[in-house]
Every structure is written in C-alpha cells, then in structure tokens.
PDB file of N, CA and C in Angstrom:
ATOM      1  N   UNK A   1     -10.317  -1.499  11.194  1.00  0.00           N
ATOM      2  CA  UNK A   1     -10.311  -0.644  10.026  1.00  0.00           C
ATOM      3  C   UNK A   1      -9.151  -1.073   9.134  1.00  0.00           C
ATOM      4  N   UNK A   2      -8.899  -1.362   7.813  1.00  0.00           N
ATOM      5  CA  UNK A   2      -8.601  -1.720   6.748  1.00  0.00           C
ATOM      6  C   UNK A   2      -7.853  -0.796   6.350  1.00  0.00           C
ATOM      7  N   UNK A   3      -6.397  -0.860   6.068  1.00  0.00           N
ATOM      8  CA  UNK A   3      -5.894   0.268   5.569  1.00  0.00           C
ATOM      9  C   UNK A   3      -5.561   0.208   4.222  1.00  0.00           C
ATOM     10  N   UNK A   4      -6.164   1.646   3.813  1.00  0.00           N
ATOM     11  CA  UNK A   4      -6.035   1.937   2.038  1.00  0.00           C
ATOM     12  C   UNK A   4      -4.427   1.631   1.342  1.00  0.00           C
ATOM     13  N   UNK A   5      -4.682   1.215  -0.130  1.00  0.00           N
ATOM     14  CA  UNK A   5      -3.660   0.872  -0.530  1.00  0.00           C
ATOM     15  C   UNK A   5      -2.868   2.263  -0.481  1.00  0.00           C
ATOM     16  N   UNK A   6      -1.382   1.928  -1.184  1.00  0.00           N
ATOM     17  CA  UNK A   6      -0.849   3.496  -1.062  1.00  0.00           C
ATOM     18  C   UNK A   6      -0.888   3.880  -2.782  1.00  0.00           C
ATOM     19  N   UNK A   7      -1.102   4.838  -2.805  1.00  0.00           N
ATOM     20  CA  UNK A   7      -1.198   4.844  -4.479  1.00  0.00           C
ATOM     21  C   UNK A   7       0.178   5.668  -4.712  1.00  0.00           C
ATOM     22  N   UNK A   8       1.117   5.490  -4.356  1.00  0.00           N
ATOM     23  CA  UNK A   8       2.630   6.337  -4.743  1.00  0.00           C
ATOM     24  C   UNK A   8       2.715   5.512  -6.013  1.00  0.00           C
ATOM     25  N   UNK A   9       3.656   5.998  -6.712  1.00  0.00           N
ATOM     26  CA  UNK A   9       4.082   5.782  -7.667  1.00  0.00           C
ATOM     27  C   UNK A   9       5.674   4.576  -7.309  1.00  0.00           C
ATOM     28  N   UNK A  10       5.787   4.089  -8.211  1.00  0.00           N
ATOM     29  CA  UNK A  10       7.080   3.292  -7.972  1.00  0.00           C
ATOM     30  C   UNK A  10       7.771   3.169  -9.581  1.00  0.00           C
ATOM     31  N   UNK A  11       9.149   3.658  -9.043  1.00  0.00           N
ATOM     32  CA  UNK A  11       9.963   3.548 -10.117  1.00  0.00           C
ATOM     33  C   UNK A  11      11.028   2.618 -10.451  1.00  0.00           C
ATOM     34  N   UNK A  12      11.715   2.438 -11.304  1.00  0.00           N
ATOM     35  CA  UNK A  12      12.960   1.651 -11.934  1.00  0.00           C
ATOM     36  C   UNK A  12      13.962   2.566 -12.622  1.00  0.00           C
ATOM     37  N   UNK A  13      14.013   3.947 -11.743  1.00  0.00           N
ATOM     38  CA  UNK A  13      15.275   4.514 -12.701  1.00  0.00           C
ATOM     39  C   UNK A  13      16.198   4.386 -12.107  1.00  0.00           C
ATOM     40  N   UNK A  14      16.740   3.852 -11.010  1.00  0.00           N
ATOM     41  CA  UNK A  14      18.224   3.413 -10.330  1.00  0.00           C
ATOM     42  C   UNK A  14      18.317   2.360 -11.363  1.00  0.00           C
ATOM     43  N   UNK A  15      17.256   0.817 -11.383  1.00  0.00           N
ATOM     44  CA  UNK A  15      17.417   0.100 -12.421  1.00  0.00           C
ATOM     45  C   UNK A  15      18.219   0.249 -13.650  1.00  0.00           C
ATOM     46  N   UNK A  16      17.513   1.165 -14.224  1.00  0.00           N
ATOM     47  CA  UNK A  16      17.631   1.456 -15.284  1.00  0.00           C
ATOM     48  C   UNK A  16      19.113   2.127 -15.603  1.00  0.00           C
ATOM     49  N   UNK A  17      19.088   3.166 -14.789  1.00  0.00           N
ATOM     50  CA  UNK A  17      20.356   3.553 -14.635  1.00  0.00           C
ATOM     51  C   UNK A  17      21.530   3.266 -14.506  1.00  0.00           C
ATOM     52  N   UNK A  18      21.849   1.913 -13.411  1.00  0.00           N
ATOM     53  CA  UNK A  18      22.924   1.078 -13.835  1.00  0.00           C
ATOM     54  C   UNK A  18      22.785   0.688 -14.928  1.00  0.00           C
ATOM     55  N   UNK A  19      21.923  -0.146 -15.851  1.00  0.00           N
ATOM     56  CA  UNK A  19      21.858  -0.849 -16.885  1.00  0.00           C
ATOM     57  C   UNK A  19      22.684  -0.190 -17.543  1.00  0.00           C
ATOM     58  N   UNK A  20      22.276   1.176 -18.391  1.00  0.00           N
ATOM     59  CA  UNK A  20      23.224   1.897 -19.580  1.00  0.00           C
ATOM     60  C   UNK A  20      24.451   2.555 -18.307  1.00  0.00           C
ATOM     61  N   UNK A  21      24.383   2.233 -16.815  1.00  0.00           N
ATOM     62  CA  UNK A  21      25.964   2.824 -16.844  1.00  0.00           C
ATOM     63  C   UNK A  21      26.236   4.136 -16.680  1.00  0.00           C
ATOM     64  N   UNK A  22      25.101   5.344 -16.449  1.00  0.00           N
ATOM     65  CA  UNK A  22      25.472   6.617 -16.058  1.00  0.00           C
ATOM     66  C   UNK A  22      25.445   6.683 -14.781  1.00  0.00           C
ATOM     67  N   UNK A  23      26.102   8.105 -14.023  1.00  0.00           N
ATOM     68  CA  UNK A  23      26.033   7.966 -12.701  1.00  0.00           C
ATOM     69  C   UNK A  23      24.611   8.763 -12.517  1.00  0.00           C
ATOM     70  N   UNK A  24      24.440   9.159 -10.751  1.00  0.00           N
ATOM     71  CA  UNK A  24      23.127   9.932 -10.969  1.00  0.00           C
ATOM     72  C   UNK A  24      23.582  11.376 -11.235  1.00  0.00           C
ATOM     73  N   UNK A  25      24.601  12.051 -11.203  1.00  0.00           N
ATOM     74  CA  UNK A  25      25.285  13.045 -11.944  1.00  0.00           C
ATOM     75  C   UNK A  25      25.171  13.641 -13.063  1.00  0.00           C
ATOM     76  N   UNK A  26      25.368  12.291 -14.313  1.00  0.00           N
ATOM     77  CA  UNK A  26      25.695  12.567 -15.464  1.00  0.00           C
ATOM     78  C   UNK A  26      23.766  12.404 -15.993  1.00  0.00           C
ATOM     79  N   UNK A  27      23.284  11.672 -15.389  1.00  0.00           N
ATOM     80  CA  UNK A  27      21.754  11.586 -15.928  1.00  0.00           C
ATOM     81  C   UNK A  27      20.884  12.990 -15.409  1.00  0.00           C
ATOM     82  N   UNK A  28      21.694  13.365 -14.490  1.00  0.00           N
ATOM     83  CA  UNK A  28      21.032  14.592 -13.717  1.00  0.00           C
ATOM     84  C   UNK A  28      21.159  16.033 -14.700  1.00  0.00           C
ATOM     85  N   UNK A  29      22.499  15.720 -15.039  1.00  0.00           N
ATOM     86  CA  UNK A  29      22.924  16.752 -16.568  1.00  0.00           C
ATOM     87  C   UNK A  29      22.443  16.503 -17.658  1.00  0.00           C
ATOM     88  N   UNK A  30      22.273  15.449 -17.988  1.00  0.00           N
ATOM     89  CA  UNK A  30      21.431  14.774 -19.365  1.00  0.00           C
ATOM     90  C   UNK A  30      19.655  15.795 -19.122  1.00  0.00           C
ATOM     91  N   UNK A  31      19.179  14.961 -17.546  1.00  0.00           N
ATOM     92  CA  UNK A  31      17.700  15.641 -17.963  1.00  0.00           C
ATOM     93  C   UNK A  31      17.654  17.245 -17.437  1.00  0.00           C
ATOM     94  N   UNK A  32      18.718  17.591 -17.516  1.00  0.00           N
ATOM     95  CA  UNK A  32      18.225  19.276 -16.607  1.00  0.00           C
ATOM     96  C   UNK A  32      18.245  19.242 -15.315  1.00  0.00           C
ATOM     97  N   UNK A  33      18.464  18.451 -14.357  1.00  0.00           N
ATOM     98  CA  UNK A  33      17.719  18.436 -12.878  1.00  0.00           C
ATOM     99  C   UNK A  33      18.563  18.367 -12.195  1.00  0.00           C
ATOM    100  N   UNK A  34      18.764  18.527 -10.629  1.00  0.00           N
ATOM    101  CA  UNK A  34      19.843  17.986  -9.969  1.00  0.00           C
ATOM    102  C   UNK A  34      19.950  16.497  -9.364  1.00  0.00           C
ATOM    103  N   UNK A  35      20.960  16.438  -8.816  1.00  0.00           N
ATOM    104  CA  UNK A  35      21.309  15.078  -8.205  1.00  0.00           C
ATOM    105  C   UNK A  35      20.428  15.102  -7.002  1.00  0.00           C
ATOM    106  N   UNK A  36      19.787  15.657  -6.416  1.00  0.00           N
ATOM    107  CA  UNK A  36      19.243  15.532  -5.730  1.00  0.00           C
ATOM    108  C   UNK A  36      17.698  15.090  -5.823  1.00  0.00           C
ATOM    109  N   UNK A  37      17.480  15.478  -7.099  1.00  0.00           N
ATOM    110  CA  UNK A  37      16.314  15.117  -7.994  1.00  0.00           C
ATOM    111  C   UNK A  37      16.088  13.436  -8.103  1.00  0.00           C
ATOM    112  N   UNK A  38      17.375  12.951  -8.759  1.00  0.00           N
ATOM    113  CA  UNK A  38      17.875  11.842  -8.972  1.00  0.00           C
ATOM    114  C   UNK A  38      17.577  11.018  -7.938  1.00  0.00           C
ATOM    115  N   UNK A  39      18.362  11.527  -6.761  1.00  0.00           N
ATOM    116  CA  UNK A  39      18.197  10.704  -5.778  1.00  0.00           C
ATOM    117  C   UNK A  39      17.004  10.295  -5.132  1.00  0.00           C
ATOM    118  N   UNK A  40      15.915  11.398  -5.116  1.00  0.00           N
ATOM    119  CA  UNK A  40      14.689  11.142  -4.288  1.00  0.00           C
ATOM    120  C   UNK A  40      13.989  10.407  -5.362  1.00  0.00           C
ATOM    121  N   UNK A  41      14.150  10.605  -6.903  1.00  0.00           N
ATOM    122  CA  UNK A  41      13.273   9.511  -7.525  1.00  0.00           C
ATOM    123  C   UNK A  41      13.902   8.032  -6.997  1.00  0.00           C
ATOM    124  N   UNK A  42      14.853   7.850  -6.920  1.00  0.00           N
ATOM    125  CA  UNK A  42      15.628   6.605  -7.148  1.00  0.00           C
ATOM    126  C   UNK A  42      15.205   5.966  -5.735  1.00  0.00           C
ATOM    127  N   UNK A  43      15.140   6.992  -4.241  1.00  0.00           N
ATOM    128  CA  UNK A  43      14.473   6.232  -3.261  1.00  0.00           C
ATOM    129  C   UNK A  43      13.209   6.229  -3.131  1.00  0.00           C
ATOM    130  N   UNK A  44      12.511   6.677  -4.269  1.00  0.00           N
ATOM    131  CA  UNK A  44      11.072   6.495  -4.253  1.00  0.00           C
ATOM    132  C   UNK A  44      10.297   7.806  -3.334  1.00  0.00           C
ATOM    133  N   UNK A  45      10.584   8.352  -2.827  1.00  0.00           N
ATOM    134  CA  UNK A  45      10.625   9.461  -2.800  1.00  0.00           C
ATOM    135  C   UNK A  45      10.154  10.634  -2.998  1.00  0.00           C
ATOM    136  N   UNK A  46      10.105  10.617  -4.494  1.00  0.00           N
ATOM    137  CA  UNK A  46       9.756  11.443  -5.046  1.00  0.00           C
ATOM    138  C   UNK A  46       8.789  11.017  -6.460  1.00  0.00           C
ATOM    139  N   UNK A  47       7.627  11.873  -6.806  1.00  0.00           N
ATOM    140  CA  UNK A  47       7.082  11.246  -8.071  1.00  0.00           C
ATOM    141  C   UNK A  47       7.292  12.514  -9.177  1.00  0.00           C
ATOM    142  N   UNK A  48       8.373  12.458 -10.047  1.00  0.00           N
ATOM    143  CA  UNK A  48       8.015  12.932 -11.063  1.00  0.00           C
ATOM    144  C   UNK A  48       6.875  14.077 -12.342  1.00  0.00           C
ATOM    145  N   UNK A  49       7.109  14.895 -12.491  1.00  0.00           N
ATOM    146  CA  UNK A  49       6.275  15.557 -13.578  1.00  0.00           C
ATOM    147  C   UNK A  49       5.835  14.441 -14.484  1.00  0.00           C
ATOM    148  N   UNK A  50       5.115  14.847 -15.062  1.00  0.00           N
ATOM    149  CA  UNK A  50       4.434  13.969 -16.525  1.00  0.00           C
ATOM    150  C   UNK A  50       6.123  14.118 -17.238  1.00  0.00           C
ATOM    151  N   UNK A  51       6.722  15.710 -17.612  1.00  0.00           N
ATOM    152  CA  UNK A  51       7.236  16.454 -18.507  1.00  0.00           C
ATOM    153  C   UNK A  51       8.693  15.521 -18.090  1.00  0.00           C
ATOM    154  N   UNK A  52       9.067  15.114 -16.895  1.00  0.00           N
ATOM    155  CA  UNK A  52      10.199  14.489 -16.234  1.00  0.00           C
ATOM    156  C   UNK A  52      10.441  12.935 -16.816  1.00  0.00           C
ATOM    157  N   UNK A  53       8.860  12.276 -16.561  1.00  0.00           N
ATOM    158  CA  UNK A  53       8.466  11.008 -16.321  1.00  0.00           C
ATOM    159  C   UNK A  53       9.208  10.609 -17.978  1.00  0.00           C
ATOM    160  N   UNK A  54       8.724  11.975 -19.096  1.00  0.00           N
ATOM    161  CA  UNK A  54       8.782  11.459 -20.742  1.00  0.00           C
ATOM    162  C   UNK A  54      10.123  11.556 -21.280  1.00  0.00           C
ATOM    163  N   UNK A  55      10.420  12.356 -20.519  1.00  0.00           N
ATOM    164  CA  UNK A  55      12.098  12.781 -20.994  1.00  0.00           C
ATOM    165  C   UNK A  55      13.018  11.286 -20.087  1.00  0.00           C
ATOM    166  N   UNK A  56      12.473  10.972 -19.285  1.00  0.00           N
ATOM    167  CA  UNK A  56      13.466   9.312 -18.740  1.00  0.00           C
ATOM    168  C   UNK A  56      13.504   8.573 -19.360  1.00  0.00           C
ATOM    169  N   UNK A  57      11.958   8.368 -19.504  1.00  0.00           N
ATOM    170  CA  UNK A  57      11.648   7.338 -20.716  1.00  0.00           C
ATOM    171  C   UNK A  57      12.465   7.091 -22.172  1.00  0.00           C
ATOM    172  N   UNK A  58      12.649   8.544 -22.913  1.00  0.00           N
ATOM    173  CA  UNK A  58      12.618   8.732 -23.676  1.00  0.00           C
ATOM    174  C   UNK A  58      14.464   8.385 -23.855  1.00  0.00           C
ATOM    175  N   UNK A  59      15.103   9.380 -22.593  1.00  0.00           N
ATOM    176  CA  UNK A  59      16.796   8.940 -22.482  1.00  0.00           C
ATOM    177  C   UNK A  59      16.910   7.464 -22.607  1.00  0.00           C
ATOM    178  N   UNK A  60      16.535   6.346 -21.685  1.00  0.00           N
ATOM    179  CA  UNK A  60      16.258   4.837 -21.423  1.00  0.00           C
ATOM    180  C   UNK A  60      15.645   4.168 -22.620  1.00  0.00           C
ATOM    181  N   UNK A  61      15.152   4.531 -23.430  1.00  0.00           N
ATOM    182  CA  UNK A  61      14.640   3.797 -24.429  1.00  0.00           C
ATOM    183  C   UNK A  61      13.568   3.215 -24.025  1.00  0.00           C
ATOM    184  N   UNK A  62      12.682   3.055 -23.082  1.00  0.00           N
ATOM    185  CA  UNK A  62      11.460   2.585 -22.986  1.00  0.00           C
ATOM    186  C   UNK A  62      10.541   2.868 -22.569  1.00  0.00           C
ATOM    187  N   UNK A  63       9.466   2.498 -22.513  1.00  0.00           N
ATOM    188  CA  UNK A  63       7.698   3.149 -22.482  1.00  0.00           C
ATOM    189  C   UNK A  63       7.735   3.622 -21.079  1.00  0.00           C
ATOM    190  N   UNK A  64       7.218   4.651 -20.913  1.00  0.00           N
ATOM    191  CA  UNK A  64       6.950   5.142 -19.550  1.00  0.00           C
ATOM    192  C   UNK A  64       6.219   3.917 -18.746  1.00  0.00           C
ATOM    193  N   UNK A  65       5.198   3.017 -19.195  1.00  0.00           N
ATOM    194  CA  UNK A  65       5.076   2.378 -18.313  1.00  0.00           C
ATOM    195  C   UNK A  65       5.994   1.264 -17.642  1.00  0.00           C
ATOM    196  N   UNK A  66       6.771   0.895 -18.570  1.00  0.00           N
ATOM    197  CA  UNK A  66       8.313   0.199 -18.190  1.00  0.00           C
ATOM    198  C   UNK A  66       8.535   0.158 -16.809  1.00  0.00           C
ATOM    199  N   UNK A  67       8.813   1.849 -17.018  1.00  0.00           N
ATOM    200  CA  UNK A  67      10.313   2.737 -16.064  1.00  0.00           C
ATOM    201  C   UNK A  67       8.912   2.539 -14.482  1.00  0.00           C
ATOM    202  N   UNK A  68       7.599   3.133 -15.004  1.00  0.00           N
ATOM    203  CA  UNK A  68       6.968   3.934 -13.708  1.00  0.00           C
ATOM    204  C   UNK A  68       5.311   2.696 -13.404  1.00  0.00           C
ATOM    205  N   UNK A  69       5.127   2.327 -12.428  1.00  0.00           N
ATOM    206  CA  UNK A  69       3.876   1.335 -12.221  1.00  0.00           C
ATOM    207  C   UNK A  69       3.335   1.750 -10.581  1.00  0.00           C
TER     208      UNK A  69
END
C-alpha cells in the first residue's frame, strides 16, 4: 500500500523573518499573536488562518504564495 502525499502546508516565515531581522517576539506583537504562535508556524507545526496567512504576507512584503506552498 502506497502512502498518500501529506498535504500540510509548508512555510518560510523563520526565513523570512531573519531576512528583515525581527525576533519571533517582536513579529508576534506586530501580528497580534503570541510567541508561541510564531513558533509552531516556524516548526511547521502549525497552519495558519487565511486572516494570519494575509497579514504575514502583507508585514514581509510578499505574495502569500512566496511565504506558504
């Protein structure tokens, strides 16, 4: 038996996050959420709201599909 792909989501906001240089703290205050939020996106972890996914995007400067695949 053949096992199904996994359809999780995978992100780049640790990526991203070093890039401009915030901690997961200060991005955690930026979007409303806690660090703990932060963290489970960043180990994959966790998948995001739509409402979460647009507001990262939107802090980062680039297309949601960028950040999320």
């Amino acid at each position: 038996m053949s096992k199904s792909p996994s359809n999780k989501i995978k992100n780049k906001v640790r990526e991203f996050r070093l890039k401009k240089g915030v901690t997961q703290n200060e991005l955690a205050l930026v979007l409303n959420v806690t660090r703990q939020t932060i963290i489970a996106l960043e180990k994959q972890r966790y998948s995001p709201s739509l409402h979460l996914a647009l507001r990262l995007s939107k802090f980062f400067g680039v297309k949601v599909e960028e950040m999320f695949k």
